[in-house]
C-alpha atoms as a PDB file:
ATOM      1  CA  UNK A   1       0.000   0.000   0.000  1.00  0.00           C
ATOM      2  CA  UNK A   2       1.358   3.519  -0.873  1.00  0.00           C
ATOM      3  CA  UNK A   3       1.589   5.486   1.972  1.00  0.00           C
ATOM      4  CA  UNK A   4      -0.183   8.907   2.527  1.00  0.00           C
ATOM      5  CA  UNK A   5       1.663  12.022   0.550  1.00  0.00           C
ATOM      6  CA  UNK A   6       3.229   9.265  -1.723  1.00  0.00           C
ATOM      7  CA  UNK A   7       3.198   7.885  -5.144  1.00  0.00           C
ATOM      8  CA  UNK A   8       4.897   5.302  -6.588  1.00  0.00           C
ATOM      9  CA  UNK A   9       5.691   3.703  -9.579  1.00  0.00           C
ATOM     10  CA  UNK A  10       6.034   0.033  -9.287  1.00  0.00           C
ATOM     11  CA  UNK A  11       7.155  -3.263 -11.331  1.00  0.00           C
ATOM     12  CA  UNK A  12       6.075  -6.600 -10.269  1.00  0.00           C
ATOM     13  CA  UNK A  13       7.875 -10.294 -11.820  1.00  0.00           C
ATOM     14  CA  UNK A  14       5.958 -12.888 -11.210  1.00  0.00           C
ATOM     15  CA  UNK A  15       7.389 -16.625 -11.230  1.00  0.00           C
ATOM     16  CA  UNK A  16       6.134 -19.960 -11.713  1.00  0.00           C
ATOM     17  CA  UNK A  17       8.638 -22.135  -9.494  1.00  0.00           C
ATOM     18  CA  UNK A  18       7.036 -25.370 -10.424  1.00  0.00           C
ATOM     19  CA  UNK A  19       6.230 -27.199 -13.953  1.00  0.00           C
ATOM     20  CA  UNK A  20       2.347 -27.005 -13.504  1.00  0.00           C
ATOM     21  CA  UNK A  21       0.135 -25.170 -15.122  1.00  0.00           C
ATOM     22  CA  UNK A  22      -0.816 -22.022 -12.815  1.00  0.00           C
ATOM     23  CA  UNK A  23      -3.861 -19.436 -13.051  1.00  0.00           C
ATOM     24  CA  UNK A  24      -2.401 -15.646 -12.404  1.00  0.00           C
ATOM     25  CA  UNK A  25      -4.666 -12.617 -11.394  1.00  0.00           C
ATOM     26  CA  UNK A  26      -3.038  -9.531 -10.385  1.00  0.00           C
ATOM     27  CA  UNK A  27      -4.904  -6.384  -9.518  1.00  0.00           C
ATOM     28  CA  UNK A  28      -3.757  -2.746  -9.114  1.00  0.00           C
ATOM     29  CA  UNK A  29      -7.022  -1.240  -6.024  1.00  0.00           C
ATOM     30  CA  UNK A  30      -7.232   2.058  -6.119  1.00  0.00           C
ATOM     31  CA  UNK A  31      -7.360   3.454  -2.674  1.00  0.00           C
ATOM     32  CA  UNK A  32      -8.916   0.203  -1.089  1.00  0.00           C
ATOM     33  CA  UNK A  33      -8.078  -3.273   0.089  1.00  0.00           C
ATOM     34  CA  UNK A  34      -7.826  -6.571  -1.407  1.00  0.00           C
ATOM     35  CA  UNK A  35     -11.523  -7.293  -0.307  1.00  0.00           C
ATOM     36  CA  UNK A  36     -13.130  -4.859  -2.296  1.00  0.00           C
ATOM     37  CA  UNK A  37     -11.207  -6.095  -6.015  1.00  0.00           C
ATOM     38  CA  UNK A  38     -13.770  -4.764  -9.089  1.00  0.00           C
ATOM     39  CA  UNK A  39     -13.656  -6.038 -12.527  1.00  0.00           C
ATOM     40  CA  UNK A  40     -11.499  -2.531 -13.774  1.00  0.00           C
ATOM     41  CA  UNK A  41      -8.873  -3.146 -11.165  1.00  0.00           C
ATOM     42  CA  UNK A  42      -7.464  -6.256 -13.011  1.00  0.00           C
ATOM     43  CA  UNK A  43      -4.027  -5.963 -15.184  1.00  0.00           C
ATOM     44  CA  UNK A  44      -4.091  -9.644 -15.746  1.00  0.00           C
ATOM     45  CA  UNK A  45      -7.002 -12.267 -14.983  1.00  0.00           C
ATOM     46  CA  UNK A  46      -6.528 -15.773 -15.149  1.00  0.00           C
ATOM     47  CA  UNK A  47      -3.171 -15.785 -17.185  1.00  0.00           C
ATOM     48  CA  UNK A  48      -2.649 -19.740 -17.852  1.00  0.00           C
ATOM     49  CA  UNK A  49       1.321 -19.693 -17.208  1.00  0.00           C
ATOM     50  CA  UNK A  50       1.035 -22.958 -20.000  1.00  0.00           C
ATOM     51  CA  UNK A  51       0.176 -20.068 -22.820  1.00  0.00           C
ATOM     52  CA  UNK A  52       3.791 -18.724 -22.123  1.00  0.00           C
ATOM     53  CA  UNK A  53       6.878 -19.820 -23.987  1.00  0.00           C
ATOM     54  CA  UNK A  54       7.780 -22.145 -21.056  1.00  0.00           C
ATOM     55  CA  UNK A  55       5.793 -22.552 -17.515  1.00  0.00           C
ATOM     56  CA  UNK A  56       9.314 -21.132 -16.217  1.00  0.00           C
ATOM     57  CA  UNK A  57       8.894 -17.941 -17.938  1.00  0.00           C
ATOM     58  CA  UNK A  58       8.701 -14.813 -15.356  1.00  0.00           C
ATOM     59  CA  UNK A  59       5.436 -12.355 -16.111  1.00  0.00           C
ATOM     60  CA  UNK A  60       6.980  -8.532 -15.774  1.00  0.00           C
ATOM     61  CA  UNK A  61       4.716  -5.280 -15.380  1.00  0.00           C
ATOM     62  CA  UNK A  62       6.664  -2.419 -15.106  1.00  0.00           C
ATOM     63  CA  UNK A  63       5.977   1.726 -14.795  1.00  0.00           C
ATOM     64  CA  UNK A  64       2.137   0.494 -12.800  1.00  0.00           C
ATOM     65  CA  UNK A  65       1.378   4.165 -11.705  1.00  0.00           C
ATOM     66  CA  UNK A  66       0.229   3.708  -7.606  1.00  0.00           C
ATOM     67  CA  UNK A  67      -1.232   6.662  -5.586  1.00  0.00           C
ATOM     68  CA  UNK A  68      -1.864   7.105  -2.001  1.00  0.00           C
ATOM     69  CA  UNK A  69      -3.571   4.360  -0.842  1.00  0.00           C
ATOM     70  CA  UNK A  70      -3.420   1.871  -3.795  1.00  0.00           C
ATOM     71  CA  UNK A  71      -2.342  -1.555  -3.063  1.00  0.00           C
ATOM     72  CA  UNK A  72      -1.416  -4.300  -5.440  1.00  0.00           C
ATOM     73  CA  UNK A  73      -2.986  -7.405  -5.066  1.00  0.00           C
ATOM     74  CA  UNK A  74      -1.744 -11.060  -6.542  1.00  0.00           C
ATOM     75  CA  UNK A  75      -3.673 -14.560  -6.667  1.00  0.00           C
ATOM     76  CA  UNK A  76      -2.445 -17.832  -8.108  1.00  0.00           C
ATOM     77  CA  UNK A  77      -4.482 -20.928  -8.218  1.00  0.00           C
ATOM     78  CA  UNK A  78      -0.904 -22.709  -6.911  1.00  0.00           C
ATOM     79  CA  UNK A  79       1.107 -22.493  -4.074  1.00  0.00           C
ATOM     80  CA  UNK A  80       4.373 -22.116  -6.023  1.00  0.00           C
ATOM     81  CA  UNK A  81       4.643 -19.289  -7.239  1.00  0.00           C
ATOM     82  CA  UNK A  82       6.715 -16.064  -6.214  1.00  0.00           C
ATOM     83  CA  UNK A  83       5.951 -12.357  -6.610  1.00  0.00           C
ATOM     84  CA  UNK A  84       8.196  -9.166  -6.500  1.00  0.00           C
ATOM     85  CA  UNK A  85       6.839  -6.069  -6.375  1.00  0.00           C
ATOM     86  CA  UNK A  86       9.549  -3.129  -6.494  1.00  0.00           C
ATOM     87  CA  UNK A  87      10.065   0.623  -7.430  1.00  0.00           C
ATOM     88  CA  UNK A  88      10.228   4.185  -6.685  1.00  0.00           C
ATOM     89  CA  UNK A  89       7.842   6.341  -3.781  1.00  0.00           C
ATOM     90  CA  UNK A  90       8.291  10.303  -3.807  1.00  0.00           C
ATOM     91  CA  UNK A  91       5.939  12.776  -2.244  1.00  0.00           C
ATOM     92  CA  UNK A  92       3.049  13.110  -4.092  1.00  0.00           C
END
């Protein structure tokens, strides 16, 4: 979550750490929590990590625009599977 008087500009690498197929949703909540995920808030739903060149293959989104309050939010219908999320906070 982006702390009050911040912004931020994020990237976030995703890997599959296992040879299974794996479901990815990641959201980007504006000003909320995890609970309260809408439709809009998704940057990837349900990514099959078999559609990418190999089930090994790290997902990067980079330059995600966060304001005060935003949080970033990650599901995987797997248990092995890591996520990074790193960047940038000034004042806002």
């Amino acid at each position: 979550t982006v702390p009050v008087g911040r912004a931020a500009s994020v990237n976030i690498t995703i890997a599959n750490r296992a040879d299974t197929d794996t479901n990815i949703r990641i959201a980007h909540i504006k000003n909320g929590v995890a609970a309260g995920v809408s439709n809009e808030d998704y940057l990837l739903f349900d990514l099959p990590t078999g559609s990418l060149a190999s089930n090994f293959a790290p997902i990067q989104l980079t330059g995600v625009m966060m304001e005060t309050g935003d949080t970033i939010a990650v599901y995987t219908s797997a248990s092995a599977v890591s996520v990074q999320v790193n960047g940038i906070e000034e004042d806002a």
